[in-house]
Every structure is written in C-alpha cells, then in structure tokens.
PDB file of N, CA and C in Angstrom:
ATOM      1  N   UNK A   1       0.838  -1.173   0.000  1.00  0.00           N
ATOM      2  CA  UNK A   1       0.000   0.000   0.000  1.00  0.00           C
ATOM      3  C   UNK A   1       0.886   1.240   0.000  1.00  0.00           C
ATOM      4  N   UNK A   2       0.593   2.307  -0.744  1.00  0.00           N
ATOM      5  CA  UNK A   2       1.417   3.359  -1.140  1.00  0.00           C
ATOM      6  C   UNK A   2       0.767   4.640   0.342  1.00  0.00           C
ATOM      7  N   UNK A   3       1.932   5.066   0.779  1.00  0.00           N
ATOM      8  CA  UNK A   3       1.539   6.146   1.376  1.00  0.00           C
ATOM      9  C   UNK A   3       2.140   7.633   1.669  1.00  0.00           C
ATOM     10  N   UNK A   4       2.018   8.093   2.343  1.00  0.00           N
ATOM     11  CA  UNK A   4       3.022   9.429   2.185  1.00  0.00           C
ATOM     12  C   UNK A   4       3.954   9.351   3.522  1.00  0.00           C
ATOM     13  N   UNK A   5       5.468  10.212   3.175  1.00  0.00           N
ATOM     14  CA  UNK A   5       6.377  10.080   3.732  1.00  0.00           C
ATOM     15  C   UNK A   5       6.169   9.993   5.159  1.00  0.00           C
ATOM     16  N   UNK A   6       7.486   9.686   5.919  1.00  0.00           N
ATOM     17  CA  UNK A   6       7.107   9.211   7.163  1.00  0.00           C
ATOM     18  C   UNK A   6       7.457  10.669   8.189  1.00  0.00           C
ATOM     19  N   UNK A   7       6.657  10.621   9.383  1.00  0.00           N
ATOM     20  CA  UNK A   7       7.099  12.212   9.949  1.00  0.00           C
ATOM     21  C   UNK A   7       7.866  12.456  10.778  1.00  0.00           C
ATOM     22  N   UNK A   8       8.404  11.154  11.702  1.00  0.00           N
ATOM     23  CA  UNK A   8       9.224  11.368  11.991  1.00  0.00           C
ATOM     24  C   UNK A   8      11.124  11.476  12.028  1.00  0.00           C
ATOM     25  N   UNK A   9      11.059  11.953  12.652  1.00  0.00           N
ATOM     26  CA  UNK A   9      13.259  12.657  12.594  1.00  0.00           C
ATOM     27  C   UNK A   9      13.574  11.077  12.903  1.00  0.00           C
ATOM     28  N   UNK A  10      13.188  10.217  13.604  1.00  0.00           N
ATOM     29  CA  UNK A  10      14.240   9.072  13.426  1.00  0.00           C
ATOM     30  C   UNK A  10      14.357   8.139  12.634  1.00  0.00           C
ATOM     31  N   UNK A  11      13.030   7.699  11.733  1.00  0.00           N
ATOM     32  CA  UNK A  11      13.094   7.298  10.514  1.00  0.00           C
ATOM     33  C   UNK A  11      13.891   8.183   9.125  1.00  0.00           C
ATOM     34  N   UNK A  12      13.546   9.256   9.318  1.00  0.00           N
ATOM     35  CA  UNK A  12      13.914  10.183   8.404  1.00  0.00           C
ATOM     36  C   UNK A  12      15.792  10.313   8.739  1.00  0.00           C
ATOM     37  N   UNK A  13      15.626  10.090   9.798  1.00  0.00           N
ATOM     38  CA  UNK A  13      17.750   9.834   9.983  1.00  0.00           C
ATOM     39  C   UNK A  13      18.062   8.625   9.058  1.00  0.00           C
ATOM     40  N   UNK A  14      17.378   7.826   9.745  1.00  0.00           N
ATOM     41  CA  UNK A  14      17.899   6.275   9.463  1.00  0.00           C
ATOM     42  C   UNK A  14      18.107   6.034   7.890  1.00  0.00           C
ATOM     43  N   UNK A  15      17.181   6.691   7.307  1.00  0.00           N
ATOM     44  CA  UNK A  15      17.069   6.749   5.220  1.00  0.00           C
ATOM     45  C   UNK A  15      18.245   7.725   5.090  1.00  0.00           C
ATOM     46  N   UNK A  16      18.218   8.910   5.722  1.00  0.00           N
ATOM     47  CA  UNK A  16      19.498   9.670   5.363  1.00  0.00           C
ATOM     48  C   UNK A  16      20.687   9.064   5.965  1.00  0.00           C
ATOM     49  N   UNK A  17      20.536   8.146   6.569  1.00  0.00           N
ATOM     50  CA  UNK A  17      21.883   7.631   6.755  1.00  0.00           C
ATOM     51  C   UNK A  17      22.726   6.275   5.602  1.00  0.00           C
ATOM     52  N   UNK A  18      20.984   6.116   4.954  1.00  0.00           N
ATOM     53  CA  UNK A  18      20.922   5.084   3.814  1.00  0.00           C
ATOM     54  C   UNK A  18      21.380   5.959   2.462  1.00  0.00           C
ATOM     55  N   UNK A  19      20.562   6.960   2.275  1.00  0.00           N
ATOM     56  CA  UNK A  19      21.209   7.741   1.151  1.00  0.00           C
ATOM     57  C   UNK A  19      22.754   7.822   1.309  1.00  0.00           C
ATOM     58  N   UNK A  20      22.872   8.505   2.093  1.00  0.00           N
ATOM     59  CA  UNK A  20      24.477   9.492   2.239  1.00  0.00           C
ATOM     60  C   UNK A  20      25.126   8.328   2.001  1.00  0.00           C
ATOM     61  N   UNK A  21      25.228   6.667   2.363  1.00  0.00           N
ATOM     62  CA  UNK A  21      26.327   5.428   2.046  1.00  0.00           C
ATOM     63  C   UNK A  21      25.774   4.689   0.503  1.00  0.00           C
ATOM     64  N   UNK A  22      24.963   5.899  -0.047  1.00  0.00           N
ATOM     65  CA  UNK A  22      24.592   4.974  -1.663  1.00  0.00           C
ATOM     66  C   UNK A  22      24.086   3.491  -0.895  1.00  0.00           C
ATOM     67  N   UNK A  23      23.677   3.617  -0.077  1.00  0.00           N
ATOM     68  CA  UNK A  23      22.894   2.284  -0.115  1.00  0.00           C
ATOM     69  C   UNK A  23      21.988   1.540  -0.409  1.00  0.00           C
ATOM     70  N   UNK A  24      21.567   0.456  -0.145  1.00  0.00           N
ATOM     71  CA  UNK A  24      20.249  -0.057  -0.869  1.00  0.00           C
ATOM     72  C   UNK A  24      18.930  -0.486   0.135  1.00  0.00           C
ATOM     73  N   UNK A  25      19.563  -1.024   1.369  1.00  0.00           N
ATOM     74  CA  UNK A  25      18.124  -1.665   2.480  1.00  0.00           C
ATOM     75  C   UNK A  25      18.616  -0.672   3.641  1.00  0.00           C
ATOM     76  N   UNK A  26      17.209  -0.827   4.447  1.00  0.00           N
ATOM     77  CA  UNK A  26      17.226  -0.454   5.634  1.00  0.00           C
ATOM     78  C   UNK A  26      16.765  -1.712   6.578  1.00  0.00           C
ATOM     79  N   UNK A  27      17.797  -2.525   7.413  1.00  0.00           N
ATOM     80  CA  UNK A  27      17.109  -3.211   7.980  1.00  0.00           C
ATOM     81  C   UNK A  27      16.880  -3.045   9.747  1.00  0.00           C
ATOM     82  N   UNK A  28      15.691  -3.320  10.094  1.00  0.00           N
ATOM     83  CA  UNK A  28      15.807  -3.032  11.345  1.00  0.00           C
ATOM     84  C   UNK A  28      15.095  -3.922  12.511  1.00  0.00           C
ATOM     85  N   UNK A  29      16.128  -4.769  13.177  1.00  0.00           N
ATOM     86  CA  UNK A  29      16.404  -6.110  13.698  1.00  0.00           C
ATOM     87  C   UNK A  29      16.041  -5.968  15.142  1.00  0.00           C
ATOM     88  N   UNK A  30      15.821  -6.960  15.774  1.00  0.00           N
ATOM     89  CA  UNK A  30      15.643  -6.844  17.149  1.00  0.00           C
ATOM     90  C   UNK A  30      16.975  -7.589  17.668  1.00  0.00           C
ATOM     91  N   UNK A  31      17.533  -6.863  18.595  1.00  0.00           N
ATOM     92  CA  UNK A  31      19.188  -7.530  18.889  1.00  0.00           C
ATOM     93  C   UNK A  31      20.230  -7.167  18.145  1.00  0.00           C
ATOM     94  N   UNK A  32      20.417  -5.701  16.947  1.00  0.00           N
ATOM     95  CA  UNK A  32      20.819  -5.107  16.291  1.00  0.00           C
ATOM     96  C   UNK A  32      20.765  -4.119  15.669  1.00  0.00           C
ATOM     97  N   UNK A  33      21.638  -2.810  15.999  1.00  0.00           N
ATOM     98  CA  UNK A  33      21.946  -1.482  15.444  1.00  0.00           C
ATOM     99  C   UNK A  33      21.030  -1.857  14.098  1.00  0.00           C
ATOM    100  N   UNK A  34      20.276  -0.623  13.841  1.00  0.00           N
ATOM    101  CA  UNK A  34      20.116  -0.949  12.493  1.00  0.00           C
ATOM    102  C   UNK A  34      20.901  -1.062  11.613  1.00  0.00           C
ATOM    103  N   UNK A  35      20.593  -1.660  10.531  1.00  0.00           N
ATOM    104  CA  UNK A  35      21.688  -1.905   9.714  1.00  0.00           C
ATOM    105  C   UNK A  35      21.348  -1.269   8.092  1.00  0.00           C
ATOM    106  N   UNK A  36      22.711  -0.981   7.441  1.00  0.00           N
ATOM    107  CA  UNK A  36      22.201  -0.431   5.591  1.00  0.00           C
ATOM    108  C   UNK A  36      22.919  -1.525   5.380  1.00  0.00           C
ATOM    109  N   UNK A  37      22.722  -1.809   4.036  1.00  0.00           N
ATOM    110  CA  UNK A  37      23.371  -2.442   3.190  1.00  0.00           C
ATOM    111  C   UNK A  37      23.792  -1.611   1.896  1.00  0.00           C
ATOM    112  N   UNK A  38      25.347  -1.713   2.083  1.00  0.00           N
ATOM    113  CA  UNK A  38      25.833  -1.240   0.911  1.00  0.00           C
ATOM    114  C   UNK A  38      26.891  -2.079   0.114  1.00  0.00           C
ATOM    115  N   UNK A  39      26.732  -1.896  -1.349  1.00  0.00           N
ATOM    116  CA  UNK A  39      27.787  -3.240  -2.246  1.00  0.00           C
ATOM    117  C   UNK A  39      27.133  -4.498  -1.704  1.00  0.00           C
ATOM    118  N   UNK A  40      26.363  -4.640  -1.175  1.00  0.00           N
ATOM    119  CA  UNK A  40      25.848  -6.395  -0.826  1.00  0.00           C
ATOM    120  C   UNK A  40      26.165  -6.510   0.601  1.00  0.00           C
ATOM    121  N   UNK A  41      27.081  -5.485   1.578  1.00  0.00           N
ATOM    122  CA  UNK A  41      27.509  -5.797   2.533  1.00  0.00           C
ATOM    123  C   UNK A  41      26.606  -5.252   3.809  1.00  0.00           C
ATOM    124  N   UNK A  42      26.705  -5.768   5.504  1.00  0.00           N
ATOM    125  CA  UNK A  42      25.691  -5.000   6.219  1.00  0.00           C
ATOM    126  C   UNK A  42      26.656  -4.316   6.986  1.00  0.00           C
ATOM    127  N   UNK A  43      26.124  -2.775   7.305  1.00  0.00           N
ATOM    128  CA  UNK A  43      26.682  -2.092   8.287  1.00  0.00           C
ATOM    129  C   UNK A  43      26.451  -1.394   9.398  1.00  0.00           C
ATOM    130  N   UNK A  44      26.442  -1.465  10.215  1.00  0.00           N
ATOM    131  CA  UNK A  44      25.051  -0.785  11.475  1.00  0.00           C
ATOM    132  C   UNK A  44      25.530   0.801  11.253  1.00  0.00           C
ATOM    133  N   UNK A  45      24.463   1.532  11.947  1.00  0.00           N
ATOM    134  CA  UNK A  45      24.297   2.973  11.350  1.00  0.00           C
ATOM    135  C   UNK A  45      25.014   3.718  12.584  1.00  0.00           C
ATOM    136  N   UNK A  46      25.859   4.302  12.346  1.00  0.00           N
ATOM    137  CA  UNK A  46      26.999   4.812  13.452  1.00  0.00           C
ATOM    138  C   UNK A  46      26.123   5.634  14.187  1.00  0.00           C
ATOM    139  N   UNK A  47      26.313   5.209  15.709  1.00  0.00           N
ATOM    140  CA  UNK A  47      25.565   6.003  16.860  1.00  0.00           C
ATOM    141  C   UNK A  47      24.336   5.853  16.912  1.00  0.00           C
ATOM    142  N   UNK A  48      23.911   4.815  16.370  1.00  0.00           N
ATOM    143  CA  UNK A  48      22.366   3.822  16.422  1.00  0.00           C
ATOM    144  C   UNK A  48      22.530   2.990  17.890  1.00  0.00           C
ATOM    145  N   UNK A  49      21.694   2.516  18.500  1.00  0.00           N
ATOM    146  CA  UNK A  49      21.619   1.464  19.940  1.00  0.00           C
ATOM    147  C   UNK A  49      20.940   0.656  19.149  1.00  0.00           C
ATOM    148  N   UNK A  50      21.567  -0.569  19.920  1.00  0.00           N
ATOM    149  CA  UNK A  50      21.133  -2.240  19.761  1.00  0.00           C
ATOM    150  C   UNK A  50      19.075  -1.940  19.763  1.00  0.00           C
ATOM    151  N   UNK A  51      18.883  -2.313  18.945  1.00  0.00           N
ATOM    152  CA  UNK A  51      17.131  -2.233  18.953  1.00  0.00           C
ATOM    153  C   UNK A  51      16.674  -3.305  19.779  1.00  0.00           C
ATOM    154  N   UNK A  52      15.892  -3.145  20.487  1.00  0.00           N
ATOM    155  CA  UNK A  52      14.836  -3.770  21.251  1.00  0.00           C
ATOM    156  C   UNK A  52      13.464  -4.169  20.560  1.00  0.00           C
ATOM    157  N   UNK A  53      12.583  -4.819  21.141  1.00  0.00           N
ATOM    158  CA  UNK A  53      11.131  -5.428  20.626  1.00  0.00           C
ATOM    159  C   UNK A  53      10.400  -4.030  20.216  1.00  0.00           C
ATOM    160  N   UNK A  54      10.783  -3.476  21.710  1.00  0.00           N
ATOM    161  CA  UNK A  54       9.842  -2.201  21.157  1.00  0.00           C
ATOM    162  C   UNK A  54      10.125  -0.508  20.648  1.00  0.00           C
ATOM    163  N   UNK A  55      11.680  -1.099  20.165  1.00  0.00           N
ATOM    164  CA  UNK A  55      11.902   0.176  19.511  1.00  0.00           C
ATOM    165  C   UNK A  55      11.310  -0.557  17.945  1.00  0.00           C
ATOM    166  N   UNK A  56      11.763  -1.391  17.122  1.00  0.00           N
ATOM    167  CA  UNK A  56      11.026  -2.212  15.638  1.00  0.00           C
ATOM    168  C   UNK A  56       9.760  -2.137  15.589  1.00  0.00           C
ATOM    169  N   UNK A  57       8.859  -2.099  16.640  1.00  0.00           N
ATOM    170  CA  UNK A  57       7.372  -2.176  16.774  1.00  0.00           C
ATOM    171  C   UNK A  57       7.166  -0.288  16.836  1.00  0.00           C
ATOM    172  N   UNK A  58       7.784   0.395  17.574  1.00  0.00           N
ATOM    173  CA  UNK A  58       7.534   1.861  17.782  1.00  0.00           C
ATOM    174  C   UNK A  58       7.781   1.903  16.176  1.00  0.00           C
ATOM    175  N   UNK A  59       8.937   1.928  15.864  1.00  0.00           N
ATOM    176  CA  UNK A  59       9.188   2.495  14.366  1.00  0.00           C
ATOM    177  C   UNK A  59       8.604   1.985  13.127  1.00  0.00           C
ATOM    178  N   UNK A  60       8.284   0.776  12.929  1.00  0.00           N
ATOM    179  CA  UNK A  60       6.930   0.466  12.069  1.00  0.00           C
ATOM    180  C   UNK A  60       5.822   1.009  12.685  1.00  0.00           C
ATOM    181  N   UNK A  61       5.111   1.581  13.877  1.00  0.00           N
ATOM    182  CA  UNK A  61       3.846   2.369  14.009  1.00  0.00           C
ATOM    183  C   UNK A  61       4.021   3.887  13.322  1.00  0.00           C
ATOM    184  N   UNK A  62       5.601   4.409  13.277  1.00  0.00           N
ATOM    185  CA  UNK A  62       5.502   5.562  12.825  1.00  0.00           C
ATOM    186  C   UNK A  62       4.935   5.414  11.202  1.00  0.00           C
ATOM    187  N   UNK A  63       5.778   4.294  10.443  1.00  0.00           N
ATOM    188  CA  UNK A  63       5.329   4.103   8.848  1.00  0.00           C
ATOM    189  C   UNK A  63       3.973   3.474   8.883  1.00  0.00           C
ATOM    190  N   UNK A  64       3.383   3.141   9.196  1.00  0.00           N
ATOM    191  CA  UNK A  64       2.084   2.784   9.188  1.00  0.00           C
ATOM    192  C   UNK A  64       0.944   3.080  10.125  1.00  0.00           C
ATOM    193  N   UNK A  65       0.035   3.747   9.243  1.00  0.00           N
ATOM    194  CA  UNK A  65      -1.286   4.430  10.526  1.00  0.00           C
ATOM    195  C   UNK A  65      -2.176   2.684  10.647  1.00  0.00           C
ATOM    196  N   UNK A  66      -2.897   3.372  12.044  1.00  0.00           N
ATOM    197  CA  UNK A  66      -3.699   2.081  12.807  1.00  0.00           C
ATOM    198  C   UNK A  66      -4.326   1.326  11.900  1.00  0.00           C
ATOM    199  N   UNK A  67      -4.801   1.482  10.529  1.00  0.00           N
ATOM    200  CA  UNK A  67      -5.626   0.650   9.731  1.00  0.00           C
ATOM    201  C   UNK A  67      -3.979  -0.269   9.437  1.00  0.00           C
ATOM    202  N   UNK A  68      -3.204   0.113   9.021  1.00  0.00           N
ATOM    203  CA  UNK A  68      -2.462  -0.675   8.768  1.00  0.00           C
ATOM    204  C   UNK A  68      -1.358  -1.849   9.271  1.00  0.00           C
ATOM    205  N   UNK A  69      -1.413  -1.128  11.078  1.00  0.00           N
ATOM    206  CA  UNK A  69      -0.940  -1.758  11.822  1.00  0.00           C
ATOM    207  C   UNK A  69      -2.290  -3.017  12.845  1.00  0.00           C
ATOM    208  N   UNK A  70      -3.301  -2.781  11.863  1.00  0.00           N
ATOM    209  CA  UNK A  70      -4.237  -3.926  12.225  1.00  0.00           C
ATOM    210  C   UNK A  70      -3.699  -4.604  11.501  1.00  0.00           C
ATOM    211  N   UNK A  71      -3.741  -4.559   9.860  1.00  0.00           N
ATOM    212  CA  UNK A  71      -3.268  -5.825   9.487  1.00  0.00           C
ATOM    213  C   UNK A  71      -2.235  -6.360   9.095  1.00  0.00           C
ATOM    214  N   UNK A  72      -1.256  -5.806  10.365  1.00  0.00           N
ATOM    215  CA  UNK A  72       0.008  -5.849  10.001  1.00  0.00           C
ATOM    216  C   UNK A  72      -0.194  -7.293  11.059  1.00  0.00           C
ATOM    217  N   UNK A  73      -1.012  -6.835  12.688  1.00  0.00           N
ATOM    218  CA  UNK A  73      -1.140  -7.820  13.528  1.00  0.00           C
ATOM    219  C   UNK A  73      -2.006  -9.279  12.995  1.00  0.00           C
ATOM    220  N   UNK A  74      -3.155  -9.038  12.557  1.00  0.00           N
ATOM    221  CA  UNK A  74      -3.340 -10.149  11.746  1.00  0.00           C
ATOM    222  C   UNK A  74      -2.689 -10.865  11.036  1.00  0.00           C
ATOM    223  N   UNK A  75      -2.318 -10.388  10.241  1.00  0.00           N
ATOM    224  CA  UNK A  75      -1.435 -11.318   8.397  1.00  0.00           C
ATOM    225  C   UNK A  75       0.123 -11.665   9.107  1.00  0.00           C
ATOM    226  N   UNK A  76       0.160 -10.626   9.755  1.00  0.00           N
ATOM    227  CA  UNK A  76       2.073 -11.309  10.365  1.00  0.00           C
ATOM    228  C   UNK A  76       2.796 -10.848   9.419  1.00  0.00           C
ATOM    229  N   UNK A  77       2.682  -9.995   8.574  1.00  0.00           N
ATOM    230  CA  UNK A  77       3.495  -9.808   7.588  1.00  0.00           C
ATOM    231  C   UNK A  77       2.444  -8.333   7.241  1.00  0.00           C
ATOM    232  N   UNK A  78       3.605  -7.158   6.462  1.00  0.00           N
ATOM    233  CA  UNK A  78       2.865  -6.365   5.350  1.00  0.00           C
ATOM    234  C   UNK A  78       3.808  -5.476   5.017  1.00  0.00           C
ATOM    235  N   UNK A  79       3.488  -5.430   3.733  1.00  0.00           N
ATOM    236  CA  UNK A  79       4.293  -4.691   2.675  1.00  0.00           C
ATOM    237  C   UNK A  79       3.630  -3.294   2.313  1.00  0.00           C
ATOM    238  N   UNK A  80       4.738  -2.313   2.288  1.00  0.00           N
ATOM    239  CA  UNK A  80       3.974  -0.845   2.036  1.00  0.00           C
ATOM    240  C   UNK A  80       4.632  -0.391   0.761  1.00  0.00           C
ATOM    241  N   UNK A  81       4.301   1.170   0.909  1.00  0.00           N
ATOM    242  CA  UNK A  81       5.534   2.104   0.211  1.00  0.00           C
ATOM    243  C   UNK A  81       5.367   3.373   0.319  1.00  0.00           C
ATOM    244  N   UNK A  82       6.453   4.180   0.422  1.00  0.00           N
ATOM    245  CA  UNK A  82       5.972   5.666   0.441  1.00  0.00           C
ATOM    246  C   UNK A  82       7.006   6.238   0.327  1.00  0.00           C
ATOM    247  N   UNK A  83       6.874   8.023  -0.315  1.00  0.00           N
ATOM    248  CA  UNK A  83       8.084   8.990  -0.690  1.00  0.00           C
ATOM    249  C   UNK A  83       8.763   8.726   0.353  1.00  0.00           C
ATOM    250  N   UNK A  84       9.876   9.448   0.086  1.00  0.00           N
ATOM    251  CA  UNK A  84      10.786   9.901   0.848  1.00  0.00           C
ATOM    252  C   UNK A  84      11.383  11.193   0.270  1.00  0.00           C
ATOM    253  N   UNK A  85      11.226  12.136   0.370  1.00  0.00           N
ATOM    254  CA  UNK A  85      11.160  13.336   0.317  1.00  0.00           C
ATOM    255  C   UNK A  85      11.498  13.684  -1.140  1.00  0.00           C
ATOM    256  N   UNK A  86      12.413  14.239  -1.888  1.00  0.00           N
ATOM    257  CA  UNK A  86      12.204  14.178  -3.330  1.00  0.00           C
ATOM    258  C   UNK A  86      12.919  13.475  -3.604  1.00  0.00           C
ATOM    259  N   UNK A  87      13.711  12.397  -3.221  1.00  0.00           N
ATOM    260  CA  UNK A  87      15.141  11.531  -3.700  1.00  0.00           C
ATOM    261  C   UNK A  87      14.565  10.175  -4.067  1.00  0.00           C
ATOM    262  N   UNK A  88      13.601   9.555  -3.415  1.00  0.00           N
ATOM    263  CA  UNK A  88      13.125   7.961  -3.471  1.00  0.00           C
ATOM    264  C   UNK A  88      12.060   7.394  -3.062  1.00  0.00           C
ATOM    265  N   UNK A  89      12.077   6.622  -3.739  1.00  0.00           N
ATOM    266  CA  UNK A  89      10.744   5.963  -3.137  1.00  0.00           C
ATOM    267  C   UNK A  89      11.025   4.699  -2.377  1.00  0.00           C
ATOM    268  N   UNK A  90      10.214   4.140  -0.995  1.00  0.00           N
ATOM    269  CA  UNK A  90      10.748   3.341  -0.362  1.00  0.00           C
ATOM    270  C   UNK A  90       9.748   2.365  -0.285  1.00  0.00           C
ATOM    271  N   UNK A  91      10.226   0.864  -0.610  1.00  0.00           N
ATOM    272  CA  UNK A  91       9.441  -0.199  -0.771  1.00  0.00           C
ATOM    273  C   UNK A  91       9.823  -0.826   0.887  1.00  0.00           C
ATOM    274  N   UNK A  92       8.438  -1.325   1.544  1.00  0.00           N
ATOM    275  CA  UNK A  92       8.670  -1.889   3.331  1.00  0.00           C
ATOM    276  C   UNK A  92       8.079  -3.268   3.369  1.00  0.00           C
ATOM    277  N   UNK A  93       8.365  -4.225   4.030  1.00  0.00           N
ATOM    278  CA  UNK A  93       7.868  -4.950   4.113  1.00  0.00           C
ATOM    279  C   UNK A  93       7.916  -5.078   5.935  1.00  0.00           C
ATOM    280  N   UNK A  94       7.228  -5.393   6.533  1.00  0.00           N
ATOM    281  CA  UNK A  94       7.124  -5.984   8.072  1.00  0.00           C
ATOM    282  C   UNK A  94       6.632  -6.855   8.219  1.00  0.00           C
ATOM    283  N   UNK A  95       7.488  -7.889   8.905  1.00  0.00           N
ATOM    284  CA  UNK A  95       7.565  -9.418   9.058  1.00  0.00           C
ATOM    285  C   UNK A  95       7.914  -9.848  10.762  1.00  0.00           C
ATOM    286  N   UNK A  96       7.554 -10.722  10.588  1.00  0.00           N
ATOM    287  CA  UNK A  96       7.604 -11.374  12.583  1.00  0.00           C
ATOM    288  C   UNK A  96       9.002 -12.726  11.852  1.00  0.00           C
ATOM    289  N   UNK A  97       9.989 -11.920  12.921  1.00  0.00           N
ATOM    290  CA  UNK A  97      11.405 -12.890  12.794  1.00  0.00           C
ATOM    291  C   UNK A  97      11.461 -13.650  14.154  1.00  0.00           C
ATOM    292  N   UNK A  98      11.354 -14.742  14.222  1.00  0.00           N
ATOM    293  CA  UNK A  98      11.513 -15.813  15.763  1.00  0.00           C
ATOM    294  C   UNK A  98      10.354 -14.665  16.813  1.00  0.00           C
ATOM    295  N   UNK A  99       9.433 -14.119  15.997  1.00  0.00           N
ATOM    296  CA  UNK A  99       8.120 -13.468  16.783  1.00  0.00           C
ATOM    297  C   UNK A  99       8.481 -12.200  17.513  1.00  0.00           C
ATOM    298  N   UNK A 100       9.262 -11.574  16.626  1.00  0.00           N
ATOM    299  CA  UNK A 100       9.491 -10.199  17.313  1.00  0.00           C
ATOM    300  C   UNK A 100       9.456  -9.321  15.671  1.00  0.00           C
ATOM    301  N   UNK A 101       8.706  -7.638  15.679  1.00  0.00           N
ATOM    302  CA  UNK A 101       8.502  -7.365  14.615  1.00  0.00           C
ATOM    303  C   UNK A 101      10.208  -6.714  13.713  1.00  0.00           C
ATOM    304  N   UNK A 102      10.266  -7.307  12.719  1.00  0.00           N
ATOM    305  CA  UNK A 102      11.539  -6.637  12.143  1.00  0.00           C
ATOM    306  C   UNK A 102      10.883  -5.721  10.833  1.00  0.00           C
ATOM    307  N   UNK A 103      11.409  -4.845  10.130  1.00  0.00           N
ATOM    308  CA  UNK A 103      11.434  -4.163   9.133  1.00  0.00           C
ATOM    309  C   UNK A 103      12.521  -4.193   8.256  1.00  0.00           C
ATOM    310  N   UNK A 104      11.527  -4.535   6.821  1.00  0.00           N
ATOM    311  CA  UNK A 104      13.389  -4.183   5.883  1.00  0.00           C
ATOM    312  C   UNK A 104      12.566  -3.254   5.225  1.00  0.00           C
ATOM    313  N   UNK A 105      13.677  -2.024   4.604  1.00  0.00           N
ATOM    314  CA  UNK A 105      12.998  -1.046   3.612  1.00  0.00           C
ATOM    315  C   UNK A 105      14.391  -0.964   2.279  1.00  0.00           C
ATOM    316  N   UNK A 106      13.384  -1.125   1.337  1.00  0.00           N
ATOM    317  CA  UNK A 106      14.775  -0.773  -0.174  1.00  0.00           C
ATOM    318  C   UNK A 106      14.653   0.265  -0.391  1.00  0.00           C
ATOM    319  N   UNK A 107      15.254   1.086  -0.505  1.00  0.00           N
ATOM    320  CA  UNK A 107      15.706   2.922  -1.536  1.00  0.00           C
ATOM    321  C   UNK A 107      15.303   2.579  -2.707  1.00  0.00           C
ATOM    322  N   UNK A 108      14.551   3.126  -3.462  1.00  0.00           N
ATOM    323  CA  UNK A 108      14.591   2.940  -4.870  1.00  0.00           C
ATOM    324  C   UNK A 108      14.891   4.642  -5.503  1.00  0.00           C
ATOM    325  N   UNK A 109      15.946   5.024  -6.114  1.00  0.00           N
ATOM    326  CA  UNK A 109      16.167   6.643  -6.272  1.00  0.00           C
ATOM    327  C   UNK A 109      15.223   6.790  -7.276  1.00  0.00           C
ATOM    328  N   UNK A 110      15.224   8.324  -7.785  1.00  0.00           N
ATOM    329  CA  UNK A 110      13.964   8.684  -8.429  1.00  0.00           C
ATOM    330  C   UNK A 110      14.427   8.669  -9.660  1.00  0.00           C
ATOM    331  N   UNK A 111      16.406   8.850  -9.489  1.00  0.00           N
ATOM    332  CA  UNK A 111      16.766   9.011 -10.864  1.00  0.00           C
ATOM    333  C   UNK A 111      17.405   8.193 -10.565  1.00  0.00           C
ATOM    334  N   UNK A 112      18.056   7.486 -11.794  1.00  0.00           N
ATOM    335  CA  UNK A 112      18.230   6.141 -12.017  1.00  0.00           C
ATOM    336  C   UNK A 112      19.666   6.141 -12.695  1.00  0.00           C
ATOM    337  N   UNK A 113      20.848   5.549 -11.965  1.00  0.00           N
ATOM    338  CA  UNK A 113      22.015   6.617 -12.133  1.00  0.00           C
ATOM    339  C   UNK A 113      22.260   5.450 -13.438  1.00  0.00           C
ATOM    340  N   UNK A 114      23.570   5.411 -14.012  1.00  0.00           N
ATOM    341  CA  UNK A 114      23.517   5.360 -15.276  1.00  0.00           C
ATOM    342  C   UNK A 114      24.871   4.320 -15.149  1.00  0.00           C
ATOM    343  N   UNK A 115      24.889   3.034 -16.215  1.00  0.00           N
ATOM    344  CA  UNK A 115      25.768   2.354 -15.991  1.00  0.00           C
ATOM    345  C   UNK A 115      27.610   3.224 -15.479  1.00  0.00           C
ATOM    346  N   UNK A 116      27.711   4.257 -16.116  1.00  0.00           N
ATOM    347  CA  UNK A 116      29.209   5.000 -15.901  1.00  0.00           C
ATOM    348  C   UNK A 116      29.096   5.410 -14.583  1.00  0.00           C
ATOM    349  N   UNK A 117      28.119   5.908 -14.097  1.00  0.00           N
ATOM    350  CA  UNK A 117      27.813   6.192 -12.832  1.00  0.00           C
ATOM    351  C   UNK A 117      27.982   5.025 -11.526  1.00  0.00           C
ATOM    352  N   UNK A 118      27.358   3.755 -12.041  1.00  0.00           N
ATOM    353  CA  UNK A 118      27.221   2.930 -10.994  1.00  0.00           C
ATOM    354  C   UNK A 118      28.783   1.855 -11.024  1.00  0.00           C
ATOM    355  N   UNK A 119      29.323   2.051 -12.490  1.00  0.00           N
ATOM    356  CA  UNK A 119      30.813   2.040 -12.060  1.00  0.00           C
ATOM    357  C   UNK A 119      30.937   0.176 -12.697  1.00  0.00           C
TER     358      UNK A 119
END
C-alpha cells in the first residue's frame, strides 16, 4: 500500500543515513543497530543502539497508521511504500522474525544513475 512520507526525525535519519552510504536496504532487527546495506555488505548505522522489541514495533507504528498496523497484527506480515522526500521511493515490508517485529525497507532513487555512474 502506497503512502506518504514518514514524519518522523528518526526514521527520516535512518534513510538519510541510507542515502548518504549509496545504499540499498534499511534493515531493522531486534538484537541489532540498524543496519544499511551497501555493495551487498551489512553495516550498522553509526551512533544507532542495539534495537529492542519495542523500539522495531515503535518504528513500524511511525510508517504505518492504525488501519495498517491492524493488518500488520493479523497477516504477520505487510508490505507498504511511500516517498521519501524528493530523492526515493521506499518499498517496506514488516515481518515477525523468531516473533518479534523486524522491518526491511529498499531505496529505490527517483533518478536512475547510469551504468558510468554505478561504475
């Protein structure tokens, strides 16, 4: 489900911390700094804390309003998407890992850099 950007400053860090390393995911683990992935590799986000149950559960309530965090509790799973300010669009999925909620999010840029570019 497509929606509009997210409002808060600590999601909105966590993507700018994804942009600024050209990265590609945002993942965010219970028992682990969040993490980007960049080149295929994972890296926790400098000056992030080890996430807890209910920091992954706080921060998927910020990306998703109550209709969606119903059937996020039902289905056990749900997939979103929404801007991110004028740079990307972000594809989410939220999933129950060994029953605690995790989040992965992909960057998708708006412009689409160009084989010389991506090297």
């Amino acid at each position: 489900m497509t929606m509009s950007a997210p409002t808060t400053a600590r999601v909105d860090d966590l993507l700018a911390a994804l942009w600024s390393a050209k990265g590609t995911d945002l993942l965010l683990t219970v028992g682990m700094a969040p993490q980007i992935r960049v080149h295929g590799h994972l890296y926790p986000v400098v000056g992030e804390p080890v996430l807890r149950e209910s920091d992954t559960h706080e921060l998927l309530s910020e990306l998703l309003n109550a209709e969606q965090m119903r059937a996020f509790a039902v289905g056990r799973e749900y997939d979103f998407s929404f801007s991110w300010r004028d740079e990307a669009r972000i594809r989410g999925n939220a999933f129950l890992q060994r029953g605690m909620t995790t989040v992965a999010l992909r960057l998708i840029p708006r412009v689409i850099p160009t084989m010389d570019e991506l090297g």
